[in-house]
PDB file of N, CA and C in Angstrom:
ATOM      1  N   UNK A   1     195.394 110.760 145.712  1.00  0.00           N
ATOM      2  CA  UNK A   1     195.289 111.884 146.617  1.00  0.00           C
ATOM      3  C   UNK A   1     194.623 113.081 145.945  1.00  0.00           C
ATOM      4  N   UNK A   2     194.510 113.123 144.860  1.00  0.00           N
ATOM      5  CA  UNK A   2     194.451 113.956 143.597  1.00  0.00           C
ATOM      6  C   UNK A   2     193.105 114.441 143.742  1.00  0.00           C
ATOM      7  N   UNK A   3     192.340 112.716 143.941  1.00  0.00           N
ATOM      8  CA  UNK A   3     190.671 112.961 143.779  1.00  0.00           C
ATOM      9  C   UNK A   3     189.812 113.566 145.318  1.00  0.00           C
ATOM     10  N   UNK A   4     190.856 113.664 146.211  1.00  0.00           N
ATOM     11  CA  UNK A   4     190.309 114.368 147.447  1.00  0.00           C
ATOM     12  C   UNK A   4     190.486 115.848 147.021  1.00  0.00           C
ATOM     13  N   UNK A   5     191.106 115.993 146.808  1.00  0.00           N
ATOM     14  CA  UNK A   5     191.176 117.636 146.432  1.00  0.00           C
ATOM     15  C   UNK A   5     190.192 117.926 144.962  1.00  0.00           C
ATOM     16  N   UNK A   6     189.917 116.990 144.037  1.00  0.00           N
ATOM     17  CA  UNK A   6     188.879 117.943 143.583  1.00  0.00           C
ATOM     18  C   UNK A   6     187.259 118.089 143.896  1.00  0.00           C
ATOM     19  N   UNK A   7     186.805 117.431 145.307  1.00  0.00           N
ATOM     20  CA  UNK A   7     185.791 117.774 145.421  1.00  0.00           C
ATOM     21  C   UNK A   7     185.449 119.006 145.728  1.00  0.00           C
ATOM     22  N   UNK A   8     187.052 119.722 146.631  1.00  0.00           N
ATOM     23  CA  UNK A   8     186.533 120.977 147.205  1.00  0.00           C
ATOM     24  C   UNK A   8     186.133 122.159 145.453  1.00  0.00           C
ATOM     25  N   UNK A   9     187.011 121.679 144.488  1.00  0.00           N
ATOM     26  CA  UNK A   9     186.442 122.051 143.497  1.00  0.00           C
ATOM     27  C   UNK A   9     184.990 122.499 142.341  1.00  0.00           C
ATOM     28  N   UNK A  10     184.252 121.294 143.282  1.00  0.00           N
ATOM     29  CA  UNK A  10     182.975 121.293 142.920  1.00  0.00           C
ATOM     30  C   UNK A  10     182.046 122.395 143.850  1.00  0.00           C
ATOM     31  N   UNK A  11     180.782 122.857 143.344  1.00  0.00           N
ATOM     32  CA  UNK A  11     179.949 123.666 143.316  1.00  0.00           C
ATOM     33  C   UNK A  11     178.530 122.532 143.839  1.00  0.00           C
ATOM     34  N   UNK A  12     177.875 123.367 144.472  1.00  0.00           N
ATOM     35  CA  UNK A  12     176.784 123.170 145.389  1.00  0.00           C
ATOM     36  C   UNK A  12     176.003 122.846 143.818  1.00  0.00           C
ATOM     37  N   UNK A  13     175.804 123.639 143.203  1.00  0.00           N
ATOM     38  CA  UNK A  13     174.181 123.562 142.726  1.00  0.00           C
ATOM     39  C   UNK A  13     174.322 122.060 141.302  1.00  0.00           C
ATOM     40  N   UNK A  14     173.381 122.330 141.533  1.00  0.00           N
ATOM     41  CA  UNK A  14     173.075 121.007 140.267  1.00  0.00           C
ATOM     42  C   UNK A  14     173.683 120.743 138.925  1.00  0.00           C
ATOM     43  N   UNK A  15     174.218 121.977 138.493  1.00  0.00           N
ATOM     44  CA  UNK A  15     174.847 121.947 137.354  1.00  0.00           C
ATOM     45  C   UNK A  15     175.645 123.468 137.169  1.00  0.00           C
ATOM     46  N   UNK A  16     176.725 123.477 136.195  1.00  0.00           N
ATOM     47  CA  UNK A  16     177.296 124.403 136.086  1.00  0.00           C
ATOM     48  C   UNK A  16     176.581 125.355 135.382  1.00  0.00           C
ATOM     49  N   UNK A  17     176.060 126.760 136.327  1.00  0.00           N
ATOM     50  CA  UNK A  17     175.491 127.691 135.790  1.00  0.00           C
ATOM     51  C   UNK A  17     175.753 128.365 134.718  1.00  0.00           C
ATOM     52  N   UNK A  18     177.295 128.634 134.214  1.00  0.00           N
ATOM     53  CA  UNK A  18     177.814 128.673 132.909  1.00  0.00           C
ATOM     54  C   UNK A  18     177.594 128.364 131.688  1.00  0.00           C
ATOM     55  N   UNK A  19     177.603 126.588 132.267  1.00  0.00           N
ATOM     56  CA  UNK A  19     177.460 125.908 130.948  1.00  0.00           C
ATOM     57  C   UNK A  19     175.477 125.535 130.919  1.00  0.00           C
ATOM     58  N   UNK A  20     175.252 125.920 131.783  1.00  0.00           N
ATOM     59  CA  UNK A  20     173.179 125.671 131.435  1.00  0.00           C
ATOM     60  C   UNK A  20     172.936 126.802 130.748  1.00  0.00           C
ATOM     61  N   UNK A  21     173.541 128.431 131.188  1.00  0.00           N
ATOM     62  CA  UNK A  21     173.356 129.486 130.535  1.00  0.00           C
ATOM     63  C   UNK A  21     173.542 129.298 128.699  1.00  0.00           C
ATOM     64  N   UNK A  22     175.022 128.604 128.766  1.00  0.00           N
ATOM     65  CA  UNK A  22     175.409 128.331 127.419  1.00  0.00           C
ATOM     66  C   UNK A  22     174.578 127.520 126.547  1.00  0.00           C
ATOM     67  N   UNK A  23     174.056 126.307 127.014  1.00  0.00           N
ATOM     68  CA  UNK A  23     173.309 125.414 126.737  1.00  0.00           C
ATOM     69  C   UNK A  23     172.330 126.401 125.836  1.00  0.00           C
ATOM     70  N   UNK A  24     171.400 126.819 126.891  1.00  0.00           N
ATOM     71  CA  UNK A  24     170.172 127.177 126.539  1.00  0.00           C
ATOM     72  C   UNK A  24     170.416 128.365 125.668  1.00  0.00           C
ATOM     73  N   UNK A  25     171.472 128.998 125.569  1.00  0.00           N
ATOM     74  CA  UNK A  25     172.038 130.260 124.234  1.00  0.00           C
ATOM     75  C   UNK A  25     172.103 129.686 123.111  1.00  0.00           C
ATOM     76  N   UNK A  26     172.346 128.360 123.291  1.00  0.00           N
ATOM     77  CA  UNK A  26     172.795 127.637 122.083  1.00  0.00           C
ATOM     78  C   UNK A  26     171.230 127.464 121.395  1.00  0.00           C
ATOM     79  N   UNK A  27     171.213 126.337 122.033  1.00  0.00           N
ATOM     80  CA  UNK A  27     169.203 125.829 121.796  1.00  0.00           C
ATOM     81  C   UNK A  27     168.659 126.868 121.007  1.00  0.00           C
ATOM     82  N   UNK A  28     168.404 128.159 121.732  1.00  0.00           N
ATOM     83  CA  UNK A  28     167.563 129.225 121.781  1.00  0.00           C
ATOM     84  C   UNK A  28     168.014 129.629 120.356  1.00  0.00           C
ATOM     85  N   UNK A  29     168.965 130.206 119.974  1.00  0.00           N
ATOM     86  CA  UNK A  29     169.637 130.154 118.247  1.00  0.00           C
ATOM     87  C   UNK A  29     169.833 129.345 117.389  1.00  0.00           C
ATOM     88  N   UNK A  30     169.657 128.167 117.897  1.00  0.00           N
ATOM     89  CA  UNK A  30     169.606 127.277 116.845  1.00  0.00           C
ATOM     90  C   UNK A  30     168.053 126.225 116.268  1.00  0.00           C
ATOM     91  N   UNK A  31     167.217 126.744 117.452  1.00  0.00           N
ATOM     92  CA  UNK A  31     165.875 126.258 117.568  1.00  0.00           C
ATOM     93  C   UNK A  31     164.957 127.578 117.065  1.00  0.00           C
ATOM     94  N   UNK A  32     164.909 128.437 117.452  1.00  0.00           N
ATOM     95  CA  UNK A  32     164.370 129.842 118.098  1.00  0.00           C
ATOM     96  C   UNK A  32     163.047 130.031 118.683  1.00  0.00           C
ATOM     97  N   UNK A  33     162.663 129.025 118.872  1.00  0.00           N
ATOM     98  CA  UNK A  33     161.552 128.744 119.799  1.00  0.00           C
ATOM     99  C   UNK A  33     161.313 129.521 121.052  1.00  0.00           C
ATOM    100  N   UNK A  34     160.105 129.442 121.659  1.00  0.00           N
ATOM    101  CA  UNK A  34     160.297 130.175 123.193  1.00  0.00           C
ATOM    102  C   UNK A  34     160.286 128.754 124.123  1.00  0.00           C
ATOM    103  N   UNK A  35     160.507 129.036 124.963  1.00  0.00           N
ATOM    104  CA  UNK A  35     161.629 127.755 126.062  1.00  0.00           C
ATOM    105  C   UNK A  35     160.213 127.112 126.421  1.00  0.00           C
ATOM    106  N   UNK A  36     159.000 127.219 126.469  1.00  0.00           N
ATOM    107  CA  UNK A  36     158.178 126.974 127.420  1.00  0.00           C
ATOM    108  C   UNK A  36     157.354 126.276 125.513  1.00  0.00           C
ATOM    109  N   UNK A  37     157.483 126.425 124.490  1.00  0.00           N
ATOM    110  CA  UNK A  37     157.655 125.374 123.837  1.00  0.00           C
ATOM    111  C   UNK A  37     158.127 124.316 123.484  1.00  0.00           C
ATOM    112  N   UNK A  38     159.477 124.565 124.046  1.00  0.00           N
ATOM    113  CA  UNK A  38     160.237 123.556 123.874  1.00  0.00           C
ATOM    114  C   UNK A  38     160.516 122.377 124.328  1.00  0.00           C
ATOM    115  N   UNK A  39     160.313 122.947 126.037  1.00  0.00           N
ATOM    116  CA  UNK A  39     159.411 122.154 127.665  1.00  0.00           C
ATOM    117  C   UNK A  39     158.439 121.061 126.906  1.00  0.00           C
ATOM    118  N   UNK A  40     157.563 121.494 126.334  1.00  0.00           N
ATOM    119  CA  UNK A  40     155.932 121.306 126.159  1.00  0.00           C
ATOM    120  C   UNK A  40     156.670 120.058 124.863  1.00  0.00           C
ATOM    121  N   UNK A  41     157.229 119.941 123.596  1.00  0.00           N
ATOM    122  CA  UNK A  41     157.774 119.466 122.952  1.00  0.00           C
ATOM    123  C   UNK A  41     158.750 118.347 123.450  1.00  0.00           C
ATOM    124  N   UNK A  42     159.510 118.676 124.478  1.00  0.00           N
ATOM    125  CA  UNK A  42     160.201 117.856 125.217  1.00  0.00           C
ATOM    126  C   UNK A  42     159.483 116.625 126.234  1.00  0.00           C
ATOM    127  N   UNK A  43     158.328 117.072 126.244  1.00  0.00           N
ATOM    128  CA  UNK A  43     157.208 116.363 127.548  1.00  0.00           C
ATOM    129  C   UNK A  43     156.809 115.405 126.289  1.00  0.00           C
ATOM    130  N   UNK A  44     156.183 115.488 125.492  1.00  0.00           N
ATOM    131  CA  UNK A  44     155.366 114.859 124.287  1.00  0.00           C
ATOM    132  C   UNK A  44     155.999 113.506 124.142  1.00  0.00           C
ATOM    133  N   UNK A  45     157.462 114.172 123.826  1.00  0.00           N
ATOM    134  CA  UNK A  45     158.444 113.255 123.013  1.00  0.00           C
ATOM    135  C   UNK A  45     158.531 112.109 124.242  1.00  0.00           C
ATOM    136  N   UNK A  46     158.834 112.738 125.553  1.00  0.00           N
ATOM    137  CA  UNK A  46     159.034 111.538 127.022  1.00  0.00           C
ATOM    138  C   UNK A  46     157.892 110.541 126.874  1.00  0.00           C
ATOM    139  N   UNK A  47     156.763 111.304 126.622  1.00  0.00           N
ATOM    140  CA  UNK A  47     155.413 110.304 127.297  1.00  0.00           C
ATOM    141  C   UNK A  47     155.602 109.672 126.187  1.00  0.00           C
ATOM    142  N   UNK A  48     155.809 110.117 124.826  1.00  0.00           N
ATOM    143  CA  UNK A  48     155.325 109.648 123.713  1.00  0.00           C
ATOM    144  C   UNK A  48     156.226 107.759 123.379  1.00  0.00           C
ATOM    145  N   UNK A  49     157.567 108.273 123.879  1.00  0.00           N
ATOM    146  CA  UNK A  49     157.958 106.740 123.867  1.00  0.00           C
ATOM    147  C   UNK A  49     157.651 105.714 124.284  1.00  0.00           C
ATOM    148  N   UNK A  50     157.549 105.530 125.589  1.00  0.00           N
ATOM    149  CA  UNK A  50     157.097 104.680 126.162  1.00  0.00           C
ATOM    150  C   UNK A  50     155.337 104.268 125.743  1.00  0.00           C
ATOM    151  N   UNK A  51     154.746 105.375 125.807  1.00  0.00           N
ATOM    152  CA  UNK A  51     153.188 105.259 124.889  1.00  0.00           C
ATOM    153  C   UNK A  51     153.646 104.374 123.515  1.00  0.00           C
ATOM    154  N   UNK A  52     154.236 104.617 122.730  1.00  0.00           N
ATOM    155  CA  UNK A  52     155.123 103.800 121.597  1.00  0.00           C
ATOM    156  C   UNK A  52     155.215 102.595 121.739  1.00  0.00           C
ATOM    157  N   UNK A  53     156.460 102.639 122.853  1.00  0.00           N
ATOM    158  CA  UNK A  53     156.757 100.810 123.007  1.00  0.00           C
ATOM    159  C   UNK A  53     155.643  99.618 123.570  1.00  0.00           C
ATOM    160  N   UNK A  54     154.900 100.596 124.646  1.00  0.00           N
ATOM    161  CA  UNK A  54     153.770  99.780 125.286  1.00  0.00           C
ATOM    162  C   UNK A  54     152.652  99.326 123.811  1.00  0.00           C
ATOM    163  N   UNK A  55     152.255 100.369 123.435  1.00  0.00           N
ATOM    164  CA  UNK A  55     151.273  99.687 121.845  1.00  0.00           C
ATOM    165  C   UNK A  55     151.813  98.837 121.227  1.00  0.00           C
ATOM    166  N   UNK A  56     153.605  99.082 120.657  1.00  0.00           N
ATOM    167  CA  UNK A  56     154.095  98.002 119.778  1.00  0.00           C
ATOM    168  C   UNK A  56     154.077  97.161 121.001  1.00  0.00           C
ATOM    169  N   UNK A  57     154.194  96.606 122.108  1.00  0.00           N
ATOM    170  CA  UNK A  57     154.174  95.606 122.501  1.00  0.00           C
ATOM    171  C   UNK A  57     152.766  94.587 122.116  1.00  0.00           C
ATOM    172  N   UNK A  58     151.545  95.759 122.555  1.00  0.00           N
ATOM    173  CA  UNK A  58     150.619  95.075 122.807  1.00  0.00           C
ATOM    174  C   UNK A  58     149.822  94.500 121.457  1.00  0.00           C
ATOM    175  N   UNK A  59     150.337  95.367 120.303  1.00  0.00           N
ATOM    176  CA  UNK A  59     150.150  94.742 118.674  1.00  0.00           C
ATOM    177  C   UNK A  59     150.480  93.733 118.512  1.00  0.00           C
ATOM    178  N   UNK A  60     152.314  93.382 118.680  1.00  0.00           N
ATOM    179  CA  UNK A  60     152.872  92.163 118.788  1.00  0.00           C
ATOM    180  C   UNK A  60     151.929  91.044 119.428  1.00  0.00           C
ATOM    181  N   UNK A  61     151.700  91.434 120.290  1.00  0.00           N
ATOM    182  CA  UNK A  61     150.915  90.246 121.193  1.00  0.00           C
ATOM    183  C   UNK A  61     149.969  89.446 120.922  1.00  0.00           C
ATOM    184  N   UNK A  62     148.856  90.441 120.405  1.00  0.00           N
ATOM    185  CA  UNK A  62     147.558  90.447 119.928  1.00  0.00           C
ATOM    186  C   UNK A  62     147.897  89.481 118.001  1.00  0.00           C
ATOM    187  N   UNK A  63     148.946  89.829 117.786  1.00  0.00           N
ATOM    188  CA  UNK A  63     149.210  89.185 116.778  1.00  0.00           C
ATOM    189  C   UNK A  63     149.547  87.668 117.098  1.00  0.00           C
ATOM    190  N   UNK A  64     150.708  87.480 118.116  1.00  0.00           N
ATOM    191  CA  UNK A  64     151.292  86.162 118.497  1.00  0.00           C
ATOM    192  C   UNK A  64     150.025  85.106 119.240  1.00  0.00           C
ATOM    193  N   UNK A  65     148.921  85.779 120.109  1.00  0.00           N
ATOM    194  CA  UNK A  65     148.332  85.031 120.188  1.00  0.00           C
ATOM    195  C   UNK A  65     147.678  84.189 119.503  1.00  0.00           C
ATOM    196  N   UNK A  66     146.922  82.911 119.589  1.00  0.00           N
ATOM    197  CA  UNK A  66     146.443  81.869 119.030  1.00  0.00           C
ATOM    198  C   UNK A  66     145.014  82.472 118.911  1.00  0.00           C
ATOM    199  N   UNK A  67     144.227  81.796 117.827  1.00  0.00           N
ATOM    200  CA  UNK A  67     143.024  82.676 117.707  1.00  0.00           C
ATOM    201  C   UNK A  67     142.017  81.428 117.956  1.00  0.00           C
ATOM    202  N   UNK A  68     142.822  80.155 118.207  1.00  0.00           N
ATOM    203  CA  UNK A  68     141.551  79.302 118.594  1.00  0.00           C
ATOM    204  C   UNK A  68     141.039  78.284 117.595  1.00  0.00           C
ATOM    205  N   UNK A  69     141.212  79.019 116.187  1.00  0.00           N
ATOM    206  CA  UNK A  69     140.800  78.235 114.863  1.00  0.00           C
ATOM    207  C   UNK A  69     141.416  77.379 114.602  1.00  0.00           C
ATOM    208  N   UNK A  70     140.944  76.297 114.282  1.00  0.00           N
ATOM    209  CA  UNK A  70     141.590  74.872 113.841  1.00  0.00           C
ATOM    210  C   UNK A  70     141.796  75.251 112.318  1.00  0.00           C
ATOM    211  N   UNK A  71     142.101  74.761 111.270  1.00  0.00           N
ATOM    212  CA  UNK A  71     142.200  74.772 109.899  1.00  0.00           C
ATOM    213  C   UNK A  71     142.296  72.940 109.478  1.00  0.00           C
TER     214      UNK A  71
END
């Protein structure tokens, strides 16, 4: 019965404005970067993995294939 009553608890927006404020106080002193570097740093790192795994895949591959040569 417990868990019907804490939805009225919850808040409309996406996340607790408190703790994003806090978040980013934290970051901001412990990084000291400006935020719109950090964005830009954060984007790199996203594309950059998957850019990562797709090459090591396609190395692997290019390796495993057969090259045709008899010996």
């Amino acid at each position: 019965m417990l868990g019907f009553l804490s939805i009225a608890a919850h808040h409309g927006e996406a996340a607790d404005p408190d703790l994003m404020e806090w978040i980013m106080h934290r970051i901001d002193t412990l990084v000291g970067l400006d935020a719109g570097l950090i964005v830009v740093i954060l984007v790199v790192v996203i594309v950059l993995i998957p850019v990562g795994v797709l090459g090591l895949y396609a190395l692997h591959r290019r390796k495993a294939e057969p090259t045709g040569e008899e010996s």
